[in-house]
N, C-alpha and C. Protein backbone atom coordinates (compact mmCIF):
# COMPACT_ATOMS: atom_id res chain seq x y z
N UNK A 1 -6.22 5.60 12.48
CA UNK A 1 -7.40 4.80 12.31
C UNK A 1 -7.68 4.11 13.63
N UNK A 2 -8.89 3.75 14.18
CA UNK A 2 -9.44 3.02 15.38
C UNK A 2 -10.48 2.30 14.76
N UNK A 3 -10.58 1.61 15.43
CA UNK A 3 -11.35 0.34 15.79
C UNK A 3 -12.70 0.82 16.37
N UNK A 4 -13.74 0.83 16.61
CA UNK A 4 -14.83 1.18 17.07
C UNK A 4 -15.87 0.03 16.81
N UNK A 5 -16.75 -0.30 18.01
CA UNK A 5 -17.66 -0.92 18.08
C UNK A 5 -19.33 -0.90 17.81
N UNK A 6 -19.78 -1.29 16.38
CA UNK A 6 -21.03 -0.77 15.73
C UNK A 6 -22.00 -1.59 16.02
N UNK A 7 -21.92 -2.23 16.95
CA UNK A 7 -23.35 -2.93 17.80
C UNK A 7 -23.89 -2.03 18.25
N UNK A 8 -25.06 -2.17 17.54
CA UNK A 8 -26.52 -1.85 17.62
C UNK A 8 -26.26 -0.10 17.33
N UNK A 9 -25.59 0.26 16.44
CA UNK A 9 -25.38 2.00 16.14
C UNK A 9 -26.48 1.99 15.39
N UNK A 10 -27.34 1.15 14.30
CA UNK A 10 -28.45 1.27 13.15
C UNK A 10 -30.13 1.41 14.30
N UNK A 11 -29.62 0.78 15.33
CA UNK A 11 -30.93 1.35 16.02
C UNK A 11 -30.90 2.50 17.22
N UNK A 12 -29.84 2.94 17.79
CA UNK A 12 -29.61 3.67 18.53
C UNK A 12 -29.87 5.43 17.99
N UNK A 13 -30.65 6.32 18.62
CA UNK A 13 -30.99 7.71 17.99
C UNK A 13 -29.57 8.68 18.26
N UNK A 14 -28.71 9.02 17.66
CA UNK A 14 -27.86 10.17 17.57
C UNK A 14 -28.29 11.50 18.10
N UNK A 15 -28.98 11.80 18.21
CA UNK A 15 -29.70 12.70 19.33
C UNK A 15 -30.15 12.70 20.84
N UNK A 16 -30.83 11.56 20.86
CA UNK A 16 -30.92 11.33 22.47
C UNK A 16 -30.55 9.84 23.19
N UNK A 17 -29.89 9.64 22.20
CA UNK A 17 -29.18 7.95 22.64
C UNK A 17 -30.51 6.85 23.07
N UNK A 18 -31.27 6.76 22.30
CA UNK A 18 -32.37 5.41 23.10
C UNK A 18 -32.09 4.69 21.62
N UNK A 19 -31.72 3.20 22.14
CA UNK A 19 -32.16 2.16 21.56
C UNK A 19 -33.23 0.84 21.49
N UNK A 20 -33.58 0.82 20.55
CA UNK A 20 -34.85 -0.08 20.00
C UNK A 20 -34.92 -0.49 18.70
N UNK A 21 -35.14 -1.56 18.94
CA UNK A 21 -34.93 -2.34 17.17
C UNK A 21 -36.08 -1.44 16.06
N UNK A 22 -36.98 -0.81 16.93
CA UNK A 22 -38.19 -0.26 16.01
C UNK A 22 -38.02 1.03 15.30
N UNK A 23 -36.57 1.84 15.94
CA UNK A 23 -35.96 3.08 15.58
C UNK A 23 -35.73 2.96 14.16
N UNK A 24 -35.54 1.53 13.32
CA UNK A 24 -34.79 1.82 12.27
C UNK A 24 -36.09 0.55 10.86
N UNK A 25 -36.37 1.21 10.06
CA UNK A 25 -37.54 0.78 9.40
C UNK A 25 -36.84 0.82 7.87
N UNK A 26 -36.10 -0.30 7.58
CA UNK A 26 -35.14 0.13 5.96
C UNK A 26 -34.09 0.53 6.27
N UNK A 27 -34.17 1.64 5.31
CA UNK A 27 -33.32 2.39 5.14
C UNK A 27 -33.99 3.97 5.82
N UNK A 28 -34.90 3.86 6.79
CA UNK A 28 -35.33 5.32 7.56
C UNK A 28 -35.15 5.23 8.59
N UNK A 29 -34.64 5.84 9.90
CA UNK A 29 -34.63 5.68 11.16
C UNK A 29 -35.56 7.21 11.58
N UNK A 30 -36.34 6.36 12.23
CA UNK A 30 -37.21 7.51 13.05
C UNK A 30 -37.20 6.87 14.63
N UNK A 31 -36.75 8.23 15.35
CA UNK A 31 -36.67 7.64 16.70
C UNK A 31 -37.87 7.60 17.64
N UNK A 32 -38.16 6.39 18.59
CA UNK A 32 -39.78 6.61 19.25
C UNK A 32 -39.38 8.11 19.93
N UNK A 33 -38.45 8.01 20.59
CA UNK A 33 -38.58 8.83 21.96
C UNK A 33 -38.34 10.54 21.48
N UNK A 34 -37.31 10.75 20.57
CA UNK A 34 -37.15 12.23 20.71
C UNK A 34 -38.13 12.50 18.95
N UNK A 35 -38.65 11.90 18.26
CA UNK A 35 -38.62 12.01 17.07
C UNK A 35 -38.08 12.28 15.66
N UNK A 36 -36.55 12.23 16.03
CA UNK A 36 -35.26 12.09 14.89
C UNK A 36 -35.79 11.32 13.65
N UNK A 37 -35.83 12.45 12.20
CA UNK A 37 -35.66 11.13 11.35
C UNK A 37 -34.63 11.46 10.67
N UNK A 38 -34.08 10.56 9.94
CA UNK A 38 -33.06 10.77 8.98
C UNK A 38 -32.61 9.14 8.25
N UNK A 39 -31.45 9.39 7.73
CA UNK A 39 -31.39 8.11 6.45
C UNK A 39 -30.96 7.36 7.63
N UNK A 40 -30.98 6.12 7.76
CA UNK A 40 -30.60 5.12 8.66
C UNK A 40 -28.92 4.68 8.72
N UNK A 41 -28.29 5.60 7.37
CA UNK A 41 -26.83 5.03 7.78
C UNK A 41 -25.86 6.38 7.83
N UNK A 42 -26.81 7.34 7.96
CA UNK A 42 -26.65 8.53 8.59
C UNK A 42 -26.41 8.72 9.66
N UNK A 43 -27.49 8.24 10.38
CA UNK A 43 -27.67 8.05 11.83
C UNK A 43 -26.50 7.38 12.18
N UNK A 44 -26.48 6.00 11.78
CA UNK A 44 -25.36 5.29 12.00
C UNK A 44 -23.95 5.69 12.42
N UNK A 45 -23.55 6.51 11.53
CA UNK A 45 -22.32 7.08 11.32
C UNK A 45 -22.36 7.81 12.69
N UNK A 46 -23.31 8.86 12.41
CA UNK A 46 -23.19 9.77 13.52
C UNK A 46 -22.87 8.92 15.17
N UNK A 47 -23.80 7.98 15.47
CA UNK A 47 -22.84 7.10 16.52
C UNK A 47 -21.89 7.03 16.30
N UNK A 48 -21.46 6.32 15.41
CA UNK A 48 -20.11 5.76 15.37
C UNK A 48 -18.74 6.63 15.44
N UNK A 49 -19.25 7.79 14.98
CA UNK A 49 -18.47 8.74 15.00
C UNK A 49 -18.40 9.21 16.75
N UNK A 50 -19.46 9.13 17.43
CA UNK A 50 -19.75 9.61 18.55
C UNK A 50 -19.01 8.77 19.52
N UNK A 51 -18.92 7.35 19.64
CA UNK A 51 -18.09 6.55 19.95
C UNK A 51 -16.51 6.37 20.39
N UNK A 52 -16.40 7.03 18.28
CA UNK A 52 -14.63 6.79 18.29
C UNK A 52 -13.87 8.40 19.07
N UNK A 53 -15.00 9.34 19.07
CA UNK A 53 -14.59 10.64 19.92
C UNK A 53 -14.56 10.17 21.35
N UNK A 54 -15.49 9.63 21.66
CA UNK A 54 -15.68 8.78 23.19
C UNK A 54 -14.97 8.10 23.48
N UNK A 55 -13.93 7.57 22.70
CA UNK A 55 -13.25 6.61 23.03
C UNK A 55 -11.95 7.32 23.00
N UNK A 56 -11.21 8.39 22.01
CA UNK A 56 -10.23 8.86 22.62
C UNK A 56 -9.90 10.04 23.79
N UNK A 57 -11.35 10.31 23.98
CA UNK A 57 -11.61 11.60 24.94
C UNK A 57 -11.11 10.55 26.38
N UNK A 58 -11.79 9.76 26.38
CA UNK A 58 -11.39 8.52 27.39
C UNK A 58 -10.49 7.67 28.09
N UNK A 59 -9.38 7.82 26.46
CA UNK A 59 -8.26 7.65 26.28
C UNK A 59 -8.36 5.97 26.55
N UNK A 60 -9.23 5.36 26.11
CA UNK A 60 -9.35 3.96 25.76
C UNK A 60 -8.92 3.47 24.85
N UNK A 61 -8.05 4.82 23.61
CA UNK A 61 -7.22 3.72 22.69
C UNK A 61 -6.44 3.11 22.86
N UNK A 62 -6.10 1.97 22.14
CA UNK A 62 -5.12 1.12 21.99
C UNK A 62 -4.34 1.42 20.80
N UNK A 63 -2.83 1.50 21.19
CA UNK A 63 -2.46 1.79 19.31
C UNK A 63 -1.57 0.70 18.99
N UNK A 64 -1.82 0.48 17.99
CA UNK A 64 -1.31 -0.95 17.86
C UNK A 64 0.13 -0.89 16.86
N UNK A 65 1.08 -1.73 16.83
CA UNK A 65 2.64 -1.16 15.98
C UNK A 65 2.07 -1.44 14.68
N UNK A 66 2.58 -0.90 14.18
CA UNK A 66 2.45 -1.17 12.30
C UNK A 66 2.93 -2.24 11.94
N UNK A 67 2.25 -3.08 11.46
CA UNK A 67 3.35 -4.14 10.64
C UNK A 67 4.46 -3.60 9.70
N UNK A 68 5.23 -4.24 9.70
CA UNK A 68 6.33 -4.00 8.71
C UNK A 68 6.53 -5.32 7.88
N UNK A 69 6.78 -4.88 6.88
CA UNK A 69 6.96 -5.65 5.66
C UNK A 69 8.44 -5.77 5.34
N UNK A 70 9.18 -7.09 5.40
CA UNK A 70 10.35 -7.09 4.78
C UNK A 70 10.53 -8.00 3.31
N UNK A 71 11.31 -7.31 2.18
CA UNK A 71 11.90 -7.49 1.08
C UNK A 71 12.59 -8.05 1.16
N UNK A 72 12.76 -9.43 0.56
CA UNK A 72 13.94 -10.34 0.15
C UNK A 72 14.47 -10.31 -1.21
N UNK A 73 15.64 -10.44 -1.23
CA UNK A 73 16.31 -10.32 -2.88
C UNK A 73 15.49 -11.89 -3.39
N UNK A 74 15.53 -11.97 -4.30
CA UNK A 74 15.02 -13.11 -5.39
C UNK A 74 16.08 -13.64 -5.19
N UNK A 75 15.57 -15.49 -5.34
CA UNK A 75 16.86 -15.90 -5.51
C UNK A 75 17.13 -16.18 -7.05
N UNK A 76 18.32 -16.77 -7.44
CA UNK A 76 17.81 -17.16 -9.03
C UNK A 76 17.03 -18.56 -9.30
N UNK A 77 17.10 -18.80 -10.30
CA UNK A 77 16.09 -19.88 -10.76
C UNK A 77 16.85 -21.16 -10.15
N UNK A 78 17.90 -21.40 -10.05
CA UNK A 78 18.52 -22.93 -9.18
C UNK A 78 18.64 -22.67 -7.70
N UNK A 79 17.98 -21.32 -7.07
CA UNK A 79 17.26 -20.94 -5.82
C UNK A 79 19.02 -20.77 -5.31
N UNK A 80 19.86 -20.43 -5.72
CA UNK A 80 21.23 -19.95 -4.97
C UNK A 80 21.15 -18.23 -5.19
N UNK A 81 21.99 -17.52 -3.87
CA UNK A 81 21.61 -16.42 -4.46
C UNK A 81 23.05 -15.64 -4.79
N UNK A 82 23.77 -15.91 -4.85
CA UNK A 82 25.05 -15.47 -5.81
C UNK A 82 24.54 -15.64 -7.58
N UNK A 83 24.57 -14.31 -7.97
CA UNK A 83 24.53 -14.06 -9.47
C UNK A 83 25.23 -15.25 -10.46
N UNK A 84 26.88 -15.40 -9.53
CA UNK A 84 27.34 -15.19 -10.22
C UNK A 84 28.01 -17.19 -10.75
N UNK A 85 26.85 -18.07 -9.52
CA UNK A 85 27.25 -19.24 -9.84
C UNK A 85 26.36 -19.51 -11.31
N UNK A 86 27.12 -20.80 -11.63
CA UNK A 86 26.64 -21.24 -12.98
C UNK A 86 25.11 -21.82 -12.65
N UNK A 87 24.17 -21.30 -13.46
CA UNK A 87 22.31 -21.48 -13.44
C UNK A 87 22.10 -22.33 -15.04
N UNK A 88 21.77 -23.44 -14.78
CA UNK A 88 20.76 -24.39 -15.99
C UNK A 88 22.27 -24.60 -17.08
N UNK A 89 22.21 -25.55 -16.93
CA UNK A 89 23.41 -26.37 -18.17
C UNK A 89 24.78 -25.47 -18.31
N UNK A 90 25.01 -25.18 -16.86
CA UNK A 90 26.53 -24.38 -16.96
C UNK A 90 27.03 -23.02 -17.57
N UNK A 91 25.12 -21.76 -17.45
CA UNK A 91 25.64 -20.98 -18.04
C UNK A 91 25.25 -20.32 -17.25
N UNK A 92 26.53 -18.53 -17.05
CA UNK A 92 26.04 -18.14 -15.48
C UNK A 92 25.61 -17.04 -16.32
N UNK A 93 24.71 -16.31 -15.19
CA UNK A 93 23.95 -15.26 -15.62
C UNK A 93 24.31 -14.12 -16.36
N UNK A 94 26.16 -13.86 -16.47
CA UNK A 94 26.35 -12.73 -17.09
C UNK A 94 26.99 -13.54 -18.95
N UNK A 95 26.95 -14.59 -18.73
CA UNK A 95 26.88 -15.04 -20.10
C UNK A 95 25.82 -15.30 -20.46
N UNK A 96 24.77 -15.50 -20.10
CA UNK A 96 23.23 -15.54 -20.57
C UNK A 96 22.69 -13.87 -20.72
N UNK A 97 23.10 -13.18 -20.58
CA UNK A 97 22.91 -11.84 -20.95
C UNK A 97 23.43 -11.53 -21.75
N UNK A 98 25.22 -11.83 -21.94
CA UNK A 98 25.27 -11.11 -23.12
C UNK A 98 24.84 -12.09 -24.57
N UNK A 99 24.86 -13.77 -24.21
CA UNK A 99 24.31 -13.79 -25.59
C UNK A 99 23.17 -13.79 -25.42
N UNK A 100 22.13 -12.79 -25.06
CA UNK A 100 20.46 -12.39 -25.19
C UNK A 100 21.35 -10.88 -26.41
N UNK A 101 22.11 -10.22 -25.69
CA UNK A 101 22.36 -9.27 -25.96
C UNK A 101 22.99 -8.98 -27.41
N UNK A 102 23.59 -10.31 -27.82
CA UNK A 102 24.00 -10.58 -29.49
C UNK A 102 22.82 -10.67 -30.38
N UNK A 103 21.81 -11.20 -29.63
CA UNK A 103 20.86 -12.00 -30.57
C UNK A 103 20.19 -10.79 -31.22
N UNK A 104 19.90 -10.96 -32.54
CA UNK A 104 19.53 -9.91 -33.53
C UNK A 104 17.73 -9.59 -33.22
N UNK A 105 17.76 -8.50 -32.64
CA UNK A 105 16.27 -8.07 -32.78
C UNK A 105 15.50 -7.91 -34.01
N UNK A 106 13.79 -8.40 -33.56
CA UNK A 106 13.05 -7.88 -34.63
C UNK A 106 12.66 -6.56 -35.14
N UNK A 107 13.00 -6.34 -36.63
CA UNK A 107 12.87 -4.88 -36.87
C UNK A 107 11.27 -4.66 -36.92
N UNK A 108 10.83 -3.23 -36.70
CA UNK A 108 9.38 -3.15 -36.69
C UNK A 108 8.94 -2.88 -37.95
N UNK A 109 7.99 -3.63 -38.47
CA UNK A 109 7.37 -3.39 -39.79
C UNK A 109 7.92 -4.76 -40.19
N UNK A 110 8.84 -5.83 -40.14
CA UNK A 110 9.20 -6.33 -40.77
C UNK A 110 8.63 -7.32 -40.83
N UNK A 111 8.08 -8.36 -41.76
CA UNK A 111 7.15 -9.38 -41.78
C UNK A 111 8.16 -10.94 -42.42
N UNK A 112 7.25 -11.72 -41.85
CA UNK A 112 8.05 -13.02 -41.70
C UNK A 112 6.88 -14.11 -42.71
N UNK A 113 7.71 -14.63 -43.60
CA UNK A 113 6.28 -15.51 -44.56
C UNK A 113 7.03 -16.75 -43.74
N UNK A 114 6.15 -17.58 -44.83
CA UNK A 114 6.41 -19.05 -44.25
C UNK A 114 6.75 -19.46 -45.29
N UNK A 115 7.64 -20.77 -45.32
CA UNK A 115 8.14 -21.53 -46.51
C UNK A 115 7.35 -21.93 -47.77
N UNK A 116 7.63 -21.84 -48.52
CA UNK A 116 6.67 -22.36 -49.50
C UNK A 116 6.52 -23.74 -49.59
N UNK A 117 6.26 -24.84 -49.62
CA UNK A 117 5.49 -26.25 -49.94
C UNK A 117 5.76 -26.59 -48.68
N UNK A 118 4.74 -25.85 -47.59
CA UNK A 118 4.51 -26.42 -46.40
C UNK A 118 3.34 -27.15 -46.03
């Protein structure tokens, strides 16, 4: 990907390069000088495209490093990052799993009333 500079590409003719603010009427560009018409972001392109070829034929790119993105482990919820210290009222994470892991799931289909003289 490059960078390219689109000043004044909506009035400039893709055919014989003259620019004038009067080349481009909407969405129509008709050129004074060679008589080009076409859609106005047609034209456009076609500069722009004409440009970013111009510019590596030229060898005026610049390439720039990629950012890189680095991943940090999570810490836990009391922000320490050993698993394995004790988290919230002295219970460490592999005893908070297994009693998640006792606790009796809901069966599907199974329906829950409410007390009677509530």
């Amino acid at each position: 990907m490059l960078q390219v500079p689109a000043a004044y590409s909506s009035q400039e003719c893709s055919r014989c390069g003259h620019t004038h603010p009067g080349n481009r009427d909407a969405q129509r560009f008709a050129c004074q000088r060679c008589g080009l018409e076409a859609h106005a972001d047609t034209n456009a392109a076609r500069i722009i495209a004409g440009r970013g070829i111009g510019m590596v034929r030229d060898q005026k790119v610049v390439v720039k490093a990629r950012k890189r993105v680095a991943y940090r482990r999570r810490a836990t919820k009391a922000g320490l990052e050993s698993p394995d210290v004790p988290v919230e009222g002295g219970v460490s994470r592999d005893e908070a799993k297994a009693d998640i892991a006792q606790c009796p799931r809901k069966q599907e289909g199974a329906t829950t009333t409410a007390p009677s003289g509530v």
